[in-house]
PDB file of N, CA and C in Angstrom:
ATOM      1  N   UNK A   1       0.827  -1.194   0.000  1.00  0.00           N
ATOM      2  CA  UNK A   1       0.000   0.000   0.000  1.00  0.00           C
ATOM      3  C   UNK A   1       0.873   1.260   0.000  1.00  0.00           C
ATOM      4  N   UNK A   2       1.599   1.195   0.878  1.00  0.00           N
ATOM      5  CA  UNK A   2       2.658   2.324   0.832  1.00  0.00           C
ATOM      6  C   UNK A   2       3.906   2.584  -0.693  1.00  0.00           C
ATOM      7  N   UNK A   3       3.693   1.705  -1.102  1.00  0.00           N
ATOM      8  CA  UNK A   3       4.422   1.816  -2.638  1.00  0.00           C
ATOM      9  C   UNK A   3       4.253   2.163  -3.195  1.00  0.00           C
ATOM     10  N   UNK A   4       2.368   1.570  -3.487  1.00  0.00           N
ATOM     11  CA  UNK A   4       1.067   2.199  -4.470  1.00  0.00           C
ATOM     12  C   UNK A   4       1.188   3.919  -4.093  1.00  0.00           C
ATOM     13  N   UNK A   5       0.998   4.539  -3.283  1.00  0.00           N
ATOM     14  CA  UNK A   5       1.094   5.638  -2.191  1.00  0.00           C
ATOM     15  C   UNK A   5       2.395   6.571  -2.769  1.00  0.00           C
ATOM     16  N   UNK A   6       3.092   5.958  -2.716  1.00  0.00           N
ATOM     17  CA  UNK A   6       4.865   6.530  -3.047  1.00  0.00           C
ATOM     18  C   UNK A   6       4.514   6.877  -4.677  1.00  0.00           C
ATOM     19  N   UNK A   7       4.679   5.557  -5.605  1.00  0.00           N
ATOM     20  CA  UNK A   7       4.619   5.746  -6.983  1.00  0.00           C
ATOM     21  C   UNK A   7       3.589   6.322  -7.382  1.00  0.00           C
ATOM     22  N   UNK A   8       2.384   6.556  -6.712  1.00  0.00           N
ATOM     23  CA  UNK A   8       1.521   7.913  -7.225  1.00  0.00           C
ATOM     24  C   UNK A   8       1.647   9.109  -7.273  1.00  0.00           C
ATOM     25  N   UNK A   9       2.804   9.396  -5.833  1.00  0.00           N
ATOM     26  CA  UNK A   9       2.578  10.811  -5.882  1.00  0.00           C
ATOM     27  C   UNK A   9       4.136  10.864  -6.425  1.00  0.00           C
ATOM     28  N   UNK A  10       4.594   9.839  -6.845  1.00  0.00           N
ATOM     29  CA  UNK A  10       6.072  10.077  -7.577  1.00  0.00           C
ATOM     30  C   UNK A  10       5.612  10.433  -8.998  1.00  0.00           C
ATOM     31  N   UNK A  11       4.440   9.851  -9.418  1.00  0.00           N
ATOM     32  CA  UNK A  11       3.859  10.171 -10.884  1.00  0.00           C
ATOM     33  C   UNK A  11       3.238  11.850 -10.909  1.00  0.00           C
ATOM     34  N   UNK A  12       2.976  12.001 -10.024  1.00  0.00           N
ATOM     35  CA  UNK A  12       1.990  13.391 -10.132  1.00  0.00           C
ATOM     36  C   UNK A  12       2.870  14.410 -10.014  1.00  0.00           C
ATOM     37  N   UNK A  13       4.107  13.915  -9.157  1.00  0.00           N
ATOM     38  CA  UNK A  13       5.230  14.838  -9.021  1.00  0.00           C
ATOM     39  C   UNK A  13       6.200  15.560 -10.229  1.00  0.00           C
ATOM     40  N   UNK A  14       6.576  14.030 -10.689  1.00  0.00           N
ATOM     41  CA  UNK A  14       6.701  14.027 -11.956  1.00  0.00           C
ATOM     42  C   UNK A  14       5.705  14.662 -13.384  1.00  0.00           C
ATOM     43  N   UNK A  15       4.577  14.242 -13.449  1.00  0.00           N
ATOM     44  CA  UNK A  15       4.464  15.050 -14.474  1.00  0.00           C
ATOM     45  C   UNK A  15       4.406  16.915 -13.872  1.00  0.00           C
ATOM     46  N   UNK A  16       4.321  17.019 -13.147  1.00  0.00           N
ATOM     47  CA  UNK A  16       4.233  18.504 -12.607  1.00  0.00           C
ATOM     48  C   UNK A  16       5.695  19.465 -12.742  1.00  0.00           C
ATOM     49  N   UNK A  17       6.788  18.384 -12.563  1.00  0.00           N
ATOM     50  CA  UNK A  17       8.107  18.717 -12.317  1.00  0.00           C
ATOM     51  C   UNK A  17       8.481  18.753 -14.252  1.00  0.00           C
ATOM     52  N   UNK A  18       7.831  17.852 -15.241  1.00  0.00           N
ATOM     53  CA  UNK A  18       8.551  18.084 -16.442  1.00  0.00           C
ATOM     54  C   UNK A  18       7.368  18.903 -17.332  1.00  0.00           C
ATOM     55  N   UNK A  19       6.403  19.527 -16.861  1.00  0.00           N
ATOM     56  CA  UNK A  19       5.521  20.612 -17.640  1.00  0.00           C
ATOM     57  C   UNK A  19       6.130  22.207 -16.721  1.00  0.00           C
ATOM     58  N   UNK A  20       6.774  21.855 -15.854  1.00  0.00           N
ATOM     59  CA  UNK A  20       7.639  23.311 -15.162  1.00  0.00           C
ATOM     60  C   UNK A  20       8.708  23.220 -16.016  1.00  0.00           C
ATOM     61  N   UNK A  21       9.562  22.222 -16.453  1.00  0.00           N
ATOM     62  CA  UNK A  21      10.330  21.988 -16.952  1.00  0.00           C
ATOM     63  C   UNK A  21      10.458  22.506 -18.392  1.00  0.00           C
ATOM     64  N   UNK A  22       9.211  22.240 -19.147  1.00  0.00           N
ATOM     65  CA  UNK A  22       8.837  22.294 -20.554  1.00  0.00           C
ATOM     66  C   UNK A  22       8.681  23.825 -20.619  1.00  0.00           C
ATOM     67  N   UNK A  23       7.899  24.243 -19.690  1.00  0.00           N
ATOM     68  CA  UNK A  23       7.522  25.435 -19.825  1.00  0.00           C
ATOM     69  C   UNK A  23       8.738  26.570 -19.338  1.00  0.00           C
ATOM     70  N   UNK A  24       9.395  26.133 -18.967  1.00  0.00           N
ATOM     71  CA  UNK A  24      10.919  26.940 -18.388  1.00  0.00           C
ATOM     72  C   UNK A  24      11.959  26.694 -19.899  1.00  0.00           C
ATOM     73  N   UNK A  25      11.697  25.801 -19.991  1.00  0.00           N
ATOM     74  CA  UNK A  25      13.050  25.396 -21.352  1.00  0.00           C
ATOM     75  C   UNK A  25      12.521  25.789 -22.866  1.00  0.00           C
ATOM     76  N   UNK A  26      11.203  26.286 -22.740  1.00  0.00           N
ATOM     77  CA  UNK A  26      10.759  27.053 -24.058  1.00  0.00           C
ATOM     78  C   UNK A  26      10.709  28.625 -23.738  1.00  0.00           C
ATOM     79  N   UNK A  27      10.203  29.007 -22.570  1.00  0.00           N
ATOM     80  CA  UNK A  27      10.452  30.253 -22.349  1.00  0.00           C
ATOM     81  C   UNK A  27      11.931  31.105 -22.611  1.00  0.00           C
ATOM     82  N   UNK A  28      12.957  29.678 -21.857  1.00  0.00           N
ATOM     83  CA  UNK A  28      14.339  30.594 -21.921  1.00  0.00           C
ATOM     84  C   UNK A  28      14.778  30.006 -23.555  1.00  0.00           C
ATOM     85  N   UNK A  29      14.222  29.647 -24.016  1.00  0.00           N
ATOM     86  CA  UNK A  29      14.024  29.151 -25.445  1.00  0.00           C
ATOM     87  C   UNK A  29      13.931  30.693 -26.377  1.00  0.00           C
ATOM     88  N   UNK A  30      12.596  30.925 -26.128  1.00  0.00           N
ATOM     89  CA  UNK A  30      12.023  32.071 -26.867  1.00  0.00           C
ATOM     90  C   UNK A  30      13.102  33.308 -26.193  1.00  0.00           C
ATOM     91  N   UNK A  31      13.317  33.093 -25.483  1.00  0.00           N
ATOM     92  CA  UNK A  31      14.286  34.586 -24.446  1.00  0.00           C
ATOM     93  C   UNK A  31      16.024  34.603 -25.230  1.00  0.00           C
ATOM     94  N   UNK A  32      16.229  32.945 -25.645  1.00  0.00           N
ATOM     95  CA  UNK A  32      17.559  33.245 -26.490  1.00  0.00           C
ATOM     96  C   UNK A  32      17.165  33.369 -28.019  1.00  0.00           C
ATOM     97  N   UNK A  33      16.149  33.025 -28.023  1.00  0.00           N
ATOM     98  CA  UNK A  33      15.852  33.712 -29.701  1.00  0.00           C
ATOM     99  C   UNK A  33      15.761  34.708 -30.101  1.00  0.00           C
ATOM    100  N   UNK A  34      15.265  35.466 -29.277  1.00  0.00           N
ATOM    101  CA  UNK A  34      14.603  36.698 -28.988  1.00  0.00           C
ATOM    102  C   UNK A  34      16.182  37.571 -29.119  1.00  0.00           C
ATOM    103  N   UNK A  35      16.944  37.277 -28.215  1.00  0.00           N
ATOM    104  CA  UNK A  35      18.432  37.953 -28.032  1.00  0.00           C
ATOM    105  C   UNK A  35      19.378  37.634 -29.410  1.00  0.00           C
ATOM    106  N   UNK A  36      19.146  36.683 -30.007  1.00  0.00           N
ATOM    107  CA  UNK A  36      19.958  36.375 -30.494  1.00  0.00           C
ATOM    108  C   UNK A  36      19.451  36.741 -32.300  1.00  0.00           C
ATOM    109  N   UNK A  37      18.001  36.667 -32.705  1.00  0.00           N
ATOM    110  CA  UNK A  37      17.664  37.395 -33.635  1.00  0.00           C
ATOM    111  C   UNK A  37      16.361  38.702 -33.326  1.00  0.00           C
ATOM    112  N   UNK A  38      16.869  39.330 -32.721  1.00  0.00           N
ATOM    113  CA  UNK A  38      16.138  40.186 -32.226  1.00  0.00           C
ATOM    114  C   UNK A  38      16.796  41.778 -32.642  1.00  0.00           C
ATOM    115  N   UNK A  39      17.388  41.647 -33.744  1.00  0.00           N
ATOM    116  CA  UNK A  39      17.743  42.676 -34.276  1.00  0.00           C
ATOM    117  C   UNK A  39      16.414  43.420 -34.915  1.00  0.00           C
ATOM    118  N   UNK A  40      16.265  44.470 -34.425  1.00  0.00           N
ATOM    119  CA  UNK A  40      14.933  45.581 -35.104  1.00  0.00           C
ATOM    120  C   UNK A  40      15.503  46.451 -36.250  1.00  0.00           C
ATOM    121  N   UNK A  41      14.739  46.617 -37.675  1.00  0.00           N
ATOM    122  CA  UNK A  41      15.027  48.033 -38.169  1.00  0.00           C
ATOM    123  C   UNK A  41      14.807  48.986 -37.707  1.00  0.00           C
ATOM    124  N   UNK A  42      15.712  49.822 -38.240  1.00  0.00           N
ATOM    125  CA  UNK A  42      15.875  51.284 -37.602  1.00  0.00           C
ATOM    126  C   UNK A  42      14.864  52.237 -38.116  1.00  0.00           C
ATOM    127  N   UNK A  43      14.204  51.322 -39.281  1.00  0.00           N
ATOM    128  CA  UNK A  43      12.800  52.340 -39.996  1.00  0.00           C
ATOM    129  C   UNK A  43      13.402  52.815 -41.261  1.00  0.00           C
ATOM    130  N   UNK A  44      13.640  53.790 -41.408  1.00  0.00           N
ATOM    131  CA  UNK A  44      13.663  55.007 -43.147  1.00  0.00           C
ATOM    132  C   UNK A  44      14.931  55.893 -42.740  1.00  0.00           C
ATOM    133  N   UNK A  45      15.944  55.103 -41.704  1.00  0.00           N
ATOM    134  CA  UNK A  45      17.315  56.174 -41.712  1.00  0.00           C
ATOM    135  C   UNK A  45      17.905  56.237 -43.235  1.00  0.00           C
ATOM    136  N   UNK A  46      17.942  55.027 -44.042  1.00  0.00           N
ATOM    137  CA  UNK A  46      18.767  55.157 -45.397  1.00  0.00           C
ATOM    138  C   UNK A  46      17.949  54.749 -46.341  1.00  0.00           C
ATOM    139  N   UNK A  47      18.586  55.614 -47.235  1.00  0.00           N
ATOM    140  CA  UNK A  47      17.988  54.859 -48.823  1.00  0.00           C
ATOM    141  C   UNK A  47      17.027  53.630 -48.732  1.00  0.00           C
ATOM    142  N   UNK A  48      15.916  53.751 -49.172  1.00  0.00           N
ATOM    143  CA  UNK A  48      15.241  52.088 -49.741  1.00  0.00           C
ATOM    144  C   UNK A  48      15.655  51.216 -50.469  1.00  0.00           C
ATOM    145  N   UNK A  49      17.201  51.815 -51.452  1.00  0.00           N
ATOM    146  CA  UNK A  49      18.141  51.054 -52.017  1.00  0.00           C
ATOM    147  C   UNK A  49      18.803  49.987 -51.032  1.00  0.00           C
ATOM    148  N   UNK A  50      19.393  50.666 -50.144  1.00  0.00           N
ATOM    149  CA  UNK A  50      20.520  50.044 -49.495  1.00  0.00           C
ATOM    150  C   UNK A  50      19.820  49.289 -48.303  1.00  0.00           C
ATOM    151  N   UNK A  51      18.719  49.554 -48.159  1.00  0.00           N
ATOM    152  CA  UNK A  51      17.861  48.517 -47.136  1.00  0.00           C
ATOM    153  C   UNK A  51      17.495  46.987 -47.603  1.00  0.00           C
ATOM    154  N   UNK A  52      18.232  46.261 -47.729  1.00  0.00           N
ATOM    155  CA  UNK A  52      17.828  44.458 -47.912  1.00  0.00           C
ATOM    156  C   UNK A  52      17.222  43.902 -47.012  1.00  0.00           C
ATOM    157  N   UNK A  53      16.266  43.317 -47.019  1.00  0.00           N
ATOM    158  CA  UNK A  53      15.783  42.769 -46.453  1.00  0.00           C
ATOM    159  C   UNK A  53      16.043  41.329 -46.184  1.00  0.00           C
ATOM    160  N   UNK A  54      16.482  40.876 -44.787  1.00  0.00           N
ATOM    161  CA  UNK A  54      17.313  39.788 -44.474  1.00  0.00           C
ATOM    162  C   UNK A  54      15.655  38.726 -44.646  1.00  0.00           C
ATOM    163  N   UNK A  55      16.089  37.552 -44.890  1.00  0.00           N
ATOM    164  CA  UNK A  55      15.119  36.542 -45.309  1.00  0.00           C
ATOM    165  C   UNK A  55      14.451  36.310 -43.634  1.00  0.00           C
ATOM    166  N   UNK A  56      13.519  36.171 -43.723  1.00  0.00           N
ATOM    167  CA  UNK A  56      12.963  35.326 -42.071  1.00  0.00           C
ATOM    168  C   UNK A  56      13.036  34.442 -41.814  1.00  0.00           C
ATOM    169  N   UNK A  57      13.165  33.721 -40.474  1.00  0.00           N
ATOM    170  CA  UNK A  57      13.377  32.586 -40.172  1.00  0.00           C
ATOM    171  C   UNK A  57      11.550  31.966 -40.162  1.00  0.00           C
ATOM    172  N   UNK A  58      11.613  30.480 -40.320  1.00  0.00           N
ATOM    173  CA  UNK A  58      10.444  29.851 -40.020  1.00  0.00           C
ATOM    174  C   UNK A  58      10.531  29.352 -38.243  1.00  0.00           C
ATOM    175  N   UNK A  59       9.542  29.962 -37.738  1.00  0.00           N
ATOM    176  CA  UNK A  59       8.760  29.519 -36.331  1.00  0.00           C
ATOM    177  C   UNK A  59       9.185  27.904 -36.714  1.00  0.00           C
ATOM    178  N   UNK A  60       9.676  27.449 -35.021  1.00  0.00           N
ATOM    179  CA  UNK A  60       9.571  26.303 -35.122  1.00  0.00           C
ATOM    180  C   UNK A  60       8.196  25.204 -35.309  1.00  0.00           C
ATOM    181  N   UNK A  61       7.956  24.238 -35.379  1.00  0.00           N
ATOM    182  CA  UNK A  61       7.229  24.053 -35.893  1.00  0.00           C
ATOM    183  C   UNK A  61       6.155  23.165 -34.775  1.00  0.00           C
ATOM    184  N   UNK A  62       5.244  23.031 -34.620  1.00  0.00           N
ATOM    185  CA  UNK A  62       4.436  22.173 -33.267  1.00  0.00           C
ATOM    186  C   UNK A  62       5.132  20.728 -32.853  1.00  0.00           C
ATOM    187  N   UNK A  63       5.418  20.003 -34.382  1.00  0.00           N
ATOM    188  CA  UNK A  63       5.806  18.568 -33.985  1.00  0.00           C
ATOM    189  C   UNK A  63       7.572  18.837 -33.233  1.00  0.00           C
ATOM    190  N   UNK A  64       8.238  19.904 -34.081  1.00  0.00           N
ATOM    191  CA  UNK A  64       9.890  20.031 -33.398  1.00  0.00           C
ATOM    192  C   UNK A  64       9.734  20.282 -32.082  1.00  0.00           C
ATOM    193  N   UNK A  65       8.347  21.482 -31.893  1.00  0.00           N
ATOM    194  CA  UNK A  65       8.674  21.694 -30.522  1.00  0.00           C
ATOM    195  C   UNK A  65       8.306  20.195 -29.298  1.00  0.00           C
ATOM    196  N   UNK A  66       6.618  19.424 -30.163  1.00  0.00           N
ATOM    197  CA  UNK A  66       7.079  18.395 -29.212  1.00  0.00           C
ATOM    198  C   UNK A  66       7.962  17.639 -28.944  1.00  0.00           C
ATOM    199  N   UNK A  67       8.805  17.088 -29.773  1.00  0.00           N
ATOM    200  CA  UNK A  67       9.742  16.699 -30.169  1.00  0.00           C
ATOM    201  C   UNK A  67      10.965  17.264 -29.139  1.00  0.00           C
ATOM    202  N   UNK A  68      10.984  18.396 -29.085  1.00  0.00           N
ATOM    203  CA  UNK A  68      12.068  18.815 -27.880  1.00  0.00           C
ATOM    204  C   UNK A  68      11.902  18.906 -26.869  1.00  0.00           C
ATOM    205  N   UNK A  69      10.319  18.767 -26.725  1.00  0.00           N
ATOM    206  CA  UNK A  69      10.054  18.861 -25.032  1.00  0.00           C
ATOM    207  C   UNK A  69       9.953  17.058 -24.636  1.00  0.00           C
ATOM    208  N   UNK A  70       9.627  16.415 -25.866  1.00  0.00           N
ATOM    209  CA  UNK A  70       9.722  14.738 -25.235  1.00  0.00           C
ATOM    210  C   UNK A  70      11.128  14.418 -24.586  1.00  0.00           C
ATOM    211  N   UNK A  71      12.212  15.100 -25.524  1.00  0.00           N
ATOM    212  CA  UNK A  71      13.612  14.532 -25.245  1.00  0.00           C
ATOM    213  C   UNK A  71      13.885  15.039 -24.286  1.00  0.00           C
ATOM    214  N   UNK A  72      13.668  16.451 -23.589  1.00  0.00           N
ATOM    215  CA  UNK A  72      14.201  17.033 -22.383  1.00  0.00           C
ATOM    216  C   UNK A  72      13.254  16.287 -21.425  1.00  0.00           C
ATOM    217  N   UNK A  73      12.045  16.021 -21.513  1.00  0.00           N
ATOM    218  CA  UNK A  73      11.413  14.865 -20.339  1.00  0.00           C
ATOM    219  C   UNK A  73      12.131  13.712 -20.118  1.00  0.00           C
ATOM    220  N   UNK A  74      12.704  13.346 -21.340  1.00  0.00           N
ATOM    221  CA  UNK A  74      13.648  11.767 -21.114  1.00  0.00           C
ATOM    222  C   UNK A  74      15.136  12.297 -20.293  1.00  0.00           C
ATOM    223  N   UNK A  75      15.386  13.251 -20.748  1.00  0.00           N
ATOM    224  CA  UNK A  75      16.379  13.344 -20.125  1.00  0.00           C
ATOM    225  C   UNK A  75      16.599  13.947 -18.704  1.00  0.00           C
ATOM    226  N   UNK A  76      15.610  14.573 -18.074  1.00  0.00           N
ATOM    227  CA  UNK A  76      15.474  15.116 -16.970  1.00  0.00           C
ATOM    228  C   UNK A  76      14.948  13.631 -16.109  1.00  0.00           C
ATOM    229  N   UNK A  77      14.005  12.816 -16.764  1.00  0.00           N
ATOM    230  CA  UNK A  77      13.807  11.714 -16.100  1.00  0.00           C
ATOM    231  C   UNK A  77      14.748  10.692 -15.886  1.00  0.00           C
ATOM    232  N   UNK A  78      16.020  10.691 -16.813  1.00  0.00           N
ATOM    233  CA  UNK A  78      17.272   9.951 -16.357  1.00  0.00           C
ATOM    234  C   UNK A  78      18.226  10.295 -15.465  1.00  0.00           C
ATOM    235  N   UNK A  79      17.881  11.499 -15.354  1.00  0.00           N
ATOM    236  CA  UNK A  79      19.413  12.602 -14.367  1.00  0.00           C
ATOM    237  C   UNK A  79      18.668  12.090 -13.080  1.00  0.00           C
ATOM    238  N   UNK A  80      17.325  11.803 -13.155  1.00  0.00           N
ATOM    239  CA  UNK A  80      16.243  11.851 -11.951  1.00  0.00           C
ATOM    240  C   UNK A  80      16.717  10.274 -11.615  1.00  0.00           C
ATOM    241  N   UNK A  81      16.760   9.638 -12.699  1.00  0.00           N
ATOM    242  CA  UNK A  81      16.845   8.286 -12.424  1.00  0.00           C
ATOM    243  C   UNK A  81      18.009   8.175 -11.647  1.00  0.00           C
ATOM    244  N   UNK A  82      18.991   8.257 -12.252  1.00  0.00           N
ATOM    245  CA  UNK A  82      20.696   8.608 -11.899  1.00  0.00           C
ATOM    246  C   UNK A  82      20.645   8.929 -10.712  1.00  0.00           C
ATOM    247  N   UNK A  83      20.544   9.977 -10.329  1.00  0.00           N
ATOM    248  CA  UNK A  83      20.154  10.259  -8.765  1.00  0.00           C
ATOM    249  C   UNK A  83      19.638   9.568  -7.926  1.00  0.00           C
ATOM    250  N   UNK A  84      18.435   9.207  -8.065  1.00  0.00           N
ATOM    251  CA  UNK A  84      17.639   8.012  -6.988  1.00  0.00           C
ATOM    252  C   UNK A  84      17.989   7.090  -6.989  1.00  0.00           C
ATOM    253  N   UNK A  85      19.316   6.678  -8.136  1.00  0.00           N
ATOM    254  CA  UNK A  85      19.509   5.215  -8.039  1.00  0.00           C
ATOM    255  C   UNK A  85      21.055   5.530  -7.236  1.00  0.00           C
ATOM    256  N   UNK A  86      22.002   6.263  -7.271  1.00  0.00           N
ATOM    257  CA  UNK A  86      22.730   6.624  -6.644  1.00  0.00           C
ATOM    258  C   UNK A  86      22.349   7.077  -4.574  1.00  0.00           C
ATOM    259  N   UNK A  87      21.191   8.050  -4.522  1.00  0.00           N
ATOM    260  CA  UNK A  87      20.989   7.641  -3.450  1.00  0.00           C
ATOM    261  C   UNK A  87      20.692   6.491  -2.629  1.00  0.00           C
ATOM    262  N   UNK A  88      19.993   5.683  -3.636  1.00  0.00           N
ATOM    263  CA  UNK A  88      19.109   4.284  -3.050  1.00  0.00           C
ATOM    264  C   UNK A  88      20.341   3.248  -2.740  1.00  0.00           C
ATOM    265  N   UNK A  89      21.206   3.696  -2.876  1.00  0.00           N
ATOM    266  CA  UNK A  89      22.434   2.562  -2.725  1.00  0.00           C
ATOM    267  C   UNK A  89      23.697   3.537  -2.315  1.00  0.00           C
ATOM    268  N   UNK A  90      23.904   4.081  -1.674  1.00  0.00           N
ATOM    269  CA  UNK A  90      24.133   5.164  -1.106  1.00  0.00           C
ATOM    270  C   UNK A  90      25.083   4.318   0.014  1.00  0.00           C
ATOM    271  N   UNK A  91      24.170   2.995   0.799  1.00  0.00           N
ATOM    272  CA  UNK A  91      24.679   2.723   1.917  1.00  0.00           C
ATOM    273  C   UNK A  91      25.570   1.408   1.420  1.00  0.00           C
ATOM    274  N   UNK A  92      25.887   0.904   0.590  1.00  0.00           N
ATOM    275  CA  UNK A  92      26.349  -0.137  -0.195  1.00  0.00           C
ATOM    276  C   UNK A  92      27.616   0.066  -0.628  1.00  0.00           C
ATOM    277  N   UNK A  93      27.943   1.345  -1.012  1.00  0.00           N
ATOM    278  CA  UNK A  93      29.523   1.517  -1.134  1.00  0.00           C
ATOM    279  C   UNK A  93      30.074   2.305  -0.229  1.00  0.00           C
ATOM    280  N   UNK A  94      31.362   1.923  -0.166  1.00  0.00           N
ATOM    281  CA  UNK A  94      32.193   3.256   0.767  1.00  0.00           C
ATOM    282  C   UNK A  94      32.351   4.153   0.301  1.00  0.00           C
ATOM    283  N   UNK A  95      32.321   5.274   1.515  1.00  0.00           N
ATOM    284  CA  UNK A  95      32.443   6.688   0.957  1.00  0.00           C
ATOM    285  C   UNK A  95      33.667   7.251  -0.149  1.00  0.00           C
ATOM    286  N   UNK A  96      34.466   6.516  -0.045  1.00  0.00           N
ATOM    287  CA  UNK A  96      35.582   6.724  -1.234  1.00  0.00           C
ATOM    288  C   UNK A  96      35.173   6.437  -2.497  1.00  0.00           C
ATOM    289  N   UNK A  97      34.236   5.680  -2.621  1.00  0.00           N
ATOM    290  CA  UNK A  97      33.823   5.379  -4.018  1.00  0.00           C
ATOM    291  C   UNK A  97      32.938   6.100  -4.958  1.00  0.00           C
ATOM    292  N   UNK A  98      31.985   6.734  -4.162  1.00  0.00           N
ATOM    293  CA  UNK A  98      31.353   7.779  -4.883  1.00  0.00           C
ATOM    294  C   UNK A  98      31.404   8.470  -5.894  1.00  0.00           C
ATOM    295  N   UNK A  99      32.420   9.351  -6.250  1.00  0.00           N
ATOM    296  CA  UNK A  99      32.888  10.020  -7.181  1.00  0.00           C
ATOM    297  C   UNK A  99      33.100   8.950  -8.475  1.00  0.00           C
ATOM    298  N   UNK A 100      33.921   7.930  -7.879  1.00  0.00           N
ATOM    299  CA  UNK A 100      33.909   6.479  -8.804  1.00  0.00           C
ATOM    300  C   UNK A 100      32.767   6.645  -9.362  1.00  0.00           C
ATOM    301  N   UNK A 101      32.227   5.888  -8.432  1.00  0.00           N
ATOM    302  CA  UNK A 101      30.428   5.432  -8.681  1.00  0.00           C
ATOM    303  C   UNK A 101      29.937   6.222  -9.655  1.00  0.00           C
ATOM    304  N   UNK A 102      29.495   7.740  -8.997  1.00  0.00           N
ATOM    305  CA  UNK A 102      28.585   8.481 -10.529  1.00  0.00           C
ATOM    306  C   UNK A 102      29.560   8.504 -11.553  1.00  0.00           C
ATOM    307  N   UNK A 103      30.493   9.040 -11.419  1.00  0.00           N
ATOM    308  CA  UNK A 103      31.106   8.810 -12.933  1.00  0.00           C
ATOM    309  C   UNK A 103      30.900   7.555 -13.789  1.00  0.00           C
ATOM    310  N   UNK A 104      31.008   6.420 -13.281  1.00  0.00           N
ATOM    311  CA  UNK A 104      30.751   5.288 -14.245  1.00  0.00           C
ATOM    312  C   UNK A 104      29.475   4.664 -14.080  1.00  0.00           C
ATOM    313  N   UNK A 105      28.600   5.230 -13.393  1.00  0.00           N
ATOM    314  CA  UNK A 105      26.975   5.013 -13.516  1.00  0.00           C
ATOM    315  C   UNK A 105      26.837   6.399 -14.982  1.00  0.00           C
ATOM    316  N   UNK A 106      27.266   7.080 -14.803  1.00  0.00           N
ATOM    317  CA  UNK A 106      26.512   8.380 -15.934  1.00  0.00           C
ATOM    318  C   UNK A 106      27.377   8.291 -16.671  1.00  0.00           C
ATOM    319  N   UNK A 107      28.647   7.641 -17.298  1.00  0.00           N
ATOM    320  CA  UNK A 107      29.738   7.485 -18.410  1.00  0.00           C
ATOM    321  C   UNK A 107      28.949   6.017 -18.937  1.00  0.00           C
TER     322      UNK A 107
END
């Protein structure tokens, strides 16, 4: 009963923890796009000659973006994994080994 109990609210936790997640990693998403092509015209300072117009980029697209939010769920759920499986056995190696340990659990 207490397992059932645990892995429920480990599920509810979880999806709560990778839609904060999703929604944090598209925001600072849009925030480096934003910086990074976020160059504005200056309007009618020069000639209409010498004004080119740089091509636009295409918006990513619904399936890329799910697509990037599935893989950052997999991968936030392995660092998660990594962790709990490193604590859960925690008492099994000596303290010298640790550093060992995650390195060749996550290599």
């Amino acid at each position: 009963m207490t397992d059932e109990h645990l892995m429920r609210q480990w599920a509810d936790a979880h999806s709560d923890f990778t839609s904060d997640l999703d929604r944090g990693l598209l925001r600072l998403g849009r925030f480096v796009n934003a910086r990074l092509h976020g160059g504005r015209s200056i309007g009618k300072a020069y000639a209409p000659a010498a004004c080119v117009a740089a091509p636009s980029e295409q918006p990513m697209s619904a399936t890329a973006r799910g697509a990037l939010a599935g893989l950052t769920a997999c991968v936030a759920t392995s660092a998660l994994l990594v962790t709990v499986a490193l604590l859960a056995t925690a008492d099994m190696h000596p303290a010298a080994a640790h550093p060992l340990m995650a390195h060749t659990i996550v290599a």
